[in-house]
Protein backbone atom coordinates (compact mmCIF):
# COMPACT_ATOMS: atom_id res chain seq x y z
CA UNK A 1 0.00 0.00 0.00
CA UNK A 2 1.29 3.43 -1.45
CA UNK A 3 0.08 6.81 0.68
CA UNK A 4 1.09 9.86 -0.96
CA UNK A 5 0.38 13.37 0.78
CA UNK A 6 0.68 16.43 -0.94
CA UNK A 7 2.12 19.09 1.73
CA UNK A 8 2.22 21.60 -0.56
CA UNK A 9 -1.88 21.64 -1.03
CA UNK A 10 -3.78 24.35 0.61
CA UNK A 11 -5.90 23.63 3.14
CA UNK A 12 -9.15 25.85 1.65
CA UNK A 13 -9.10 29.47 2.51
CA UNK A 14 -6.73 32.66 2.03
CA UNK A 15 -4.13 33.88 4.41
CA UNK A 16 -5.08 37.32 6.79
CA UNK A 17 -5.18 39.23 9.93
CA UNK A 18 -8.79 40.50 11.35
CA UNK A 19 -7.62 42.74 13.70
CA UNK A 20 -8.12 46.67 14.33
CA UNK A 21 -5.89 49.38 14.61
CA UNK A 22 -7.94 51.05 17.64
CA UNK A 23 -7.57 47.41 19.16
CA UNK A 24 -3.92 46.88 18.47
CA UNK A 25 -3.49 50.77 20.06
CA UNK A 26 -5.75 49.80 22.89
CA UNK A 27 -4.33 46.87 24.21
CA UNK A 28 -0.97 48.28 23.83
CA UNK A 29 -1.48 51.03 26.00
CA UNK A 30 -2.91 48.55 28.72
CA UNK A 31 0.15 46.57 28.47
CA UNK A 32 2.35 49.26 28.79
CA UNK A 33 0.24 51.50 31.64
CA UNK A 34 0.02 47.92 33.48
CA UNK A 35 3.93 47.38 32.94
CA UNK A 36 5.00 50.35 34.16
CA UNK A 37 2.58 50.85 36.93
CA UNK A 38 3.93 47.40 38.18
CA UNK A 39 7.44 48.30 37.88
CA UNK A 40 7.85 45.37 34.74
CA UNK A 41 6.79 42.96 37.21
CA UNK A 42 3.38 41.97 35.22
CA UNK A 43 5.54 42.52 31.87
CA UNK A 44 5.04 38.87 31.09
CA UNK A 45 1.04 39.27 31.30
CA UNK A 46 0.95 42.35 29.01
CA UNK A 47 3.19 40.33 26.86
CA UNK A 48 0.81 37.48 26.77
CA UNK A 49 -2.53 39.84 26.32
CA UNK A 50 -0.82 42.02 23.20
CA UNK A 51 0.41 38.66 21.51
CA UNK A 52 -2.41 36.75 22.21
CA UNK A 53 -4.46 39.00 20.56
CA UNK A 54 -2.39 39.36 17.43
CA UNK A 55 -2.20 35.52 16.90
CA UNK A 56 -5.81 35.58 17.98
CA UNK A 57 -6.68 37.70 14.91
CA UNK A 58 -4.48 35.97 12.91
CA UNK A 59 -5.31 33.57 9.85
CA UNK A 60 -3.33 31.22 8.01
CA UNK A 61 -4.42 29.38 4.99
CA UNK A 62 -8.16 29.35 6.07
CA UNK A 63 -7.23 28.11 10.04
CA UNK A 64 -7.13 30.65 12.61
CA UNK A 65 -4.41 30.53 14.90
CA UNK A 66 -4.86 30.55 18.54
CA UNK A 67 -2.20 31.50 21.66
CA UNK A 68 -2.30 29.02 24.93
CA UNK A 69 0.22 31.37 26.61
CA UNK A 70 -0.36 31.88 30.37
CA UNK A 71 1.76 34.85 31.95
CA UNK A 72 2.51 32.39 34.97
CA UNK A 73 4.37 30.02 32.42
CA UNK A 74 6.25 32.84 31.12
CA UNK A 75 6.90 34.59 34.42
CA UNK A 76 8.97 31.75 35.49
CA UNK A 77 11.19 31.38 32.42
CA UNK A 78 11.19 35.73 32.83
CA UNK A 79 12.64 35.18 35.75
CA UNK A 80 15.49 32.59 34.67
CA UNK A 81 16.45 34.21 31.93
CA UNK A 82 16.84 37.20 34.43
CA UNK A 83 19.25 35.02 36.68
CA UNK A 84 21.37 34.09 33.73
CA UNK A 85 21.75 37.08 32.62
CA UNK A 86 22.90 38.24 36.03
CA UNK A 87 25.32 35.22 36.24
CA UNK A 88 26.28 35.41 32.97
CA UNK A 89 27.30 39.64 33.25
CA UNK A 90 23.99 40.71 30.44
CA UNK A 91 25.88 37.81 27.81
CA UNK A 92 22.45 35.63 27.70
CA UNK A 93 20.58 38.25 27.09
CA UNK A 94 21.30 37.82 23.25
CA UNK A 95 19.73 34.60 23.80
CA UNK A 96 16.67 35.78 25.17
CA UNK A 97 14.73 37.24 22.48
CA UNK A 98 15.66 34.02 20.40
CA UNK A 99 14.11 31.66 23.73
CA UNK A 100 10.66 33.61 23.66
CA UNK A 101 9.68 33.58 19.71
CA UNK A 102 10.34 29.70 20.82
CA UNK A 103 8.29 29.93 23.77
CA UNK A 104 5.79 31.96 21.65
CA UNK A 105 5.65 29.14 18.71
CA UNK A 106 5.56 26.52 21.37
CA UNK A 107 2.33 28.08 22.59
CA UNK A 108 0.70 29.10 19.10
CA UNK A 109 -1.84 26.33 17.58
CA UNK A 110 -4.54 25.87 14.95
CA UNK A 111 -7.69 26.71 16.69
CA UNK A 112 -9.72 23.95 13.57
């Protein structure tokens, strides 16, 4: 028995982003009023709401995306790549920014 898949055949639908600008502006300044207010401390929520919505309102190839990000899941990892970058004199911060877009795919999904 032979089973050939085509990967490169499109699912049904076209590729686009639903969101608003007066969302995207709105949710931006919570993040930022609630980040700063907090002294960064809830940075990893306002993280979570302003990337969850983007992926939220995000559509690839007729499937919406969807973000299962919690702000307690990236607090902790926050907070070790803080002590690294203490231990490590600022080096692992170049590594940061690389570690959550892979915590960020990690927690992105096909809602269908």
């Amino acid at each position: 028995m032979d089973i050939t898949v085509n990967i490169n055949a499109s699912t049904s639908g076209n590729s686009y982003f639903d969101g608003g600008l007066l969302q995207l502006i709105g949710w931006t300044l919570l993040g930022t009023l609630i980040t700063i207010v907090t002294l960064g401390i809830c940075y990893p929520w306002a993280l979570c709401m302003v990337y969850g919505w983007k992926i939220n309102h995000t559509v690839i190839d007729g499937r919406r995306l969807k973000f299962n990000g919690t702000a307690i899941g990236l607090f902790g990892l926050w907070i070790k790549w803080l002590l690294l970058m203490i231990i490590t004199l600022g080096i692992y911060g170049f590594w940061v920014g690389i570690s959550l877009e892979k915590w960020k795919v990690k927690n992105t999904t096909f809602v269908n």
